[in-house]
Structure formats: structure tokens, C-alpha cells
C-alpha atoms as a PDB file:
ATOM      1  CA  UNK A   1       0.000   0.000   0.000  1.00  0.00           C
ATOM      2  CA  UNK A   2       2.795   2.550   0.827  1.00  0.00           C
ATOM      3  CA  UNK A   3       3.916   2.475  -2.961  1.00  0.00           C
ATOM      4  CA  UNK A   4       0.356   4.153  -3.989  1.00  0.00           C
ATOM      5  CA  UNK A   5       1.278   7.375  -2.029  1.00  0.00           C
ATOM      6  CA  UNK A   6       4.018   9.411  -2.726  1.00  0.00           C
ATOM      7  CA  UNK A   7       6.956   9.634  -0.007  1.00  0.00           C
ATOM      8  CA  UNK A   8       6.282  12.801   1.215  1.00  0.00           C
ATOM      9  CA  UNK A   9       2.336  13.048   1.415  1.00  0.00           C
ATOM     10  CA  UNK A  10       1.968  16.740   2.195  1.00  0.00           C
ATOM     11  CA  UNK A  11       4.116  16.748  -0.913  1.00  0.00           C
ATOM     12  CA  UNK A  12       1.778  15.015  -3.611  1.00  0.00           C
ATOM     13  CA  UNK A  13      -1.479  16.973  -2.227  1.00  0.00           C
ATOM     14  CA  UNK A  14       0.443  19.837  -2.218  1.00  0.00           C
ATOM     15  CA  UNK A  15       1.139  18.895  -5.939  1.00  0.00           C
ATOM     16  CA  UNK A  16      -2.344  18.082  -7.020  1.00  0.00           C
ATOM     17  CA  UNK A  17      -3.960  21.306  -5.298  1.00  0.00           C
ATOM     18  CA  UNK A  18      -1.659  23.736  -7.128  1.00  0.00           C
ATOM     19  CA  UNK A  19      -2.136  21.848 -10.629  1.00  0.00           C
ATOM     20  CA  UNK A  20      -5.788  22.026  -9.880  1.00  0.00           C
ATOM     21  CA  UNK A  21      -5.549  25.210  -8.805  1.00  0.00           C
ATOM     22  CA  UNK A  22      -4.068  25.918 -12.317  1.00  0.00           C
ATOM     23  CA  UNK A  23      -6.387  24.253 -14.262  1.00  0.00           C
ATOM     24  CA  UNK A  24      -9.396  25.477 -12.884  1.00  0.00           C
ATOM     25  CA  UNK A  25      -8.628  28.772 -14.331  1.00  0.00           C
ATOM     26  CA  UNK A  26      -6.147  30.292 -11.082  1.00  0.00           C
ATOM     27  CA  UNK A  27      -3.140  32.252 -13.352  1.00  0.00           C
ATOM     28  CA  UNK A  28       0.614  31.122 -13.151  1.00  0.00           C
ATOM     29  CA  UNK A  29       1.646  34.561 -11.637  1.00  0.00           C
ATOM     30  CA  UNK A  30      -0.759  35.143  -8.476  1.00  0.00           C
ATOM     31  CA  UNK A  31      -0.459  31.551  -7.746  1.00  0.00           C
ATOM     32  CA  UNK A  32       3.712  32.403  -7.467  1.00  0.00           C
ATOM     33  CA  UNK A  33       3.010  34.915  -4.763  1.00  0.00           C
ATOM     34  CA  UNK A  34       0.135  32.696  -3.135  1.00  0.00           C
ATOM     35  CA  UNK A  35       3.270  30.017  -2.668  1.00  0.00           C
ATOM     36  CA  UNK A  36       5.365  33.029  -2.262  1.00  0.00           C
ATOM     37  CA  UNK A  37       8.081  32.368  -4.371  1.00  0.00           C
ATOM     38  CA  UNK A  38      10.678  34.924  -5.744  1.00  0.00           C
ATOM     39  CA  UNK A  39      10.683  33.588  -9.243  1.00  0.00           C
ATOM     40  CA  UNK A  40       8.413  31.300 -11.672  1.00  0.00           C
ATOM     41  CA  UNK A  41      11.179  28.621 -11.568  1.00  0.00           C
ATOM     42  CA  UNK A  42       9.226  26.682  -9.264  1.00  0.00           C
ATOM     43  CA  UNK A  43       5.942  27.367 -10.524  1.00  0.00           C
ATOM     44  CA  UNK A  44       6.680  25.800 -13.404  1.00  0.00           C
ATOM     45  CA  UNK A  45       8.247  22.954 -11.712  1.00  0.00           C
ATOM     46  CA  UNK A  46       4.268  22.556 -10.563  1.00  0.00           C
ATOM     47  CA  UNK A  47       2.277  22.877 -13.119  1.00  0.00           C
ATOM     48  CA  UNK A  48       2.150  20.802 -16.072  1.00  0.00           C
ATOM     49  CA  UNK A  49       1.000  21.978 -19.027  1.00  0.00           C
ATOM     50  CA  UNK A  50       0.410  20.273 -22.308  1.00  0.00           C
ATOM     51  CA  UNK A  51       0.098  21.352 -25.715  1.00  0.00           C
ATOM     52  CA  UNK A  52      -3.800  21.205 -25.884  1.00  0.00           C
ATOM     53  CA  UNK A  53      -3.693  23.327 -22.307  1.00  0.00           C
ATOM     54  CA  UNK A  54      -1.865  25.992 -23.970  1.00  0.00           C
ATOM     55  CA  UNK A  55      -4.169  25.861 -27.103  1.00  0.00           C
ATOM     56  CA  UNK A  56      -7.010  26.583 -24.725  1.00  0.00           C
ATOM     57  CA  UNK A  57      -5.237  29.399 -23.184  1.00  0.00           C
ATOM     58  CA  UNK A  58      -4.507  31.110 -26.421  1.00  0.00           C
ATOM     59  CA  UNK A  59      -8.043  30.334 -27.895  1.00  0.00           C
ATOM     60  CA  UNK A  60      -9.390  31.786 -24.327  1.00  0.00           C
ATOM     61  CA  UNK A  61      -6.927  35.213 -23.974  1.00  0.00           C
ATOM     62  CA  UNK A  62      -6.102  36.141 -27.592  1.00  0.00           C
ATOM     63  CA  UNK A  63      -6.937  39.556 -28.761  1.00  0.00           C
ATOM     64  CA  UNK A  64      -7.389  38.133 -32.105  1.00  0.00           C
ATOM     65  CA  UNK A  65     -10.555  36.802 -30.655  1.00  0.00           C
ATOM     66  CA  UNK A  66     -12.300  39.822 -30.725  1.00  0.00           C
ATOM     67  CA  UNK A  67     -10.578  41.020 -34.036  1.00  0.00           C
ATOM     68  CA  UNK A  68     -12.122  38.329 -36.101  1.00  0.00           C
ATOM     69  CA  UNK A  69     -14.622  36.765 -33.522  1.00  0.00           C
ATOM     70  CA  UNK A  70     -13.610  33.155 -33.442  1.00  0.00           C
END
């Protein structure tokens, strides 16, 4: 049973909460000062993002969007 949890167990729900944190729509930059760290290094060390995660994102934010309304 101890192989299903990580080592550290604070560690892996500390994991999960900040990628869910991410992908329920929290941004990259207030969730670096929420953890209060100095740079994005381990931010990104956190969150996981794939290519169809940053298609969303794009299709979401661009300002094309508005240009030609897609």
C-alpha cells in the first residue's frame, strides 16, 4: 500500500492542489506569490502543461478573438 502514495504526502497533495488550482482557471503569476516564491522557476516545476492546455489558453486570452470573432 505505501507504494500508492508518494513519499512525502503533504508533498503530492500539495502537488495536485496547485495543478488544480491551475487548471481550474487560477493564473501562473498570483499563484507564485500565493506560494510566495521569488521567481516562476518553481511554478513551473508545478504545473504541467500540455500542448492542448496551452491551445485553450490562447483560444481563451487572444486579442485576435475579438478582431475576427472566433
Amino acid at each position: 500500500m505505501s507504494d500508492l502514495w508518494p513519499s512525502n504526502k503533504t508533498e503530492g497533495l500539495e502537488n495536485s492542489t496547485i495543478q488544480g488550482y491551475y487548471e481550474n482557471g487560477g493564473d501562473p503569476f498570483s499563484l507564485q506569490k500565493i506560494l510566495g516564491h521569488c521567481d516562476m522557476s518553481m511554478v513551473r516545476k508545478y504545473i504541467q502543461m500540455t500542448d492542448s492546455d496551452v491551445k485553450r489558453q490562447h483560444n481563451s486570452f487572444s486579442p485576435l478573438k475579438s478582431i475576427f470573432g472566433r
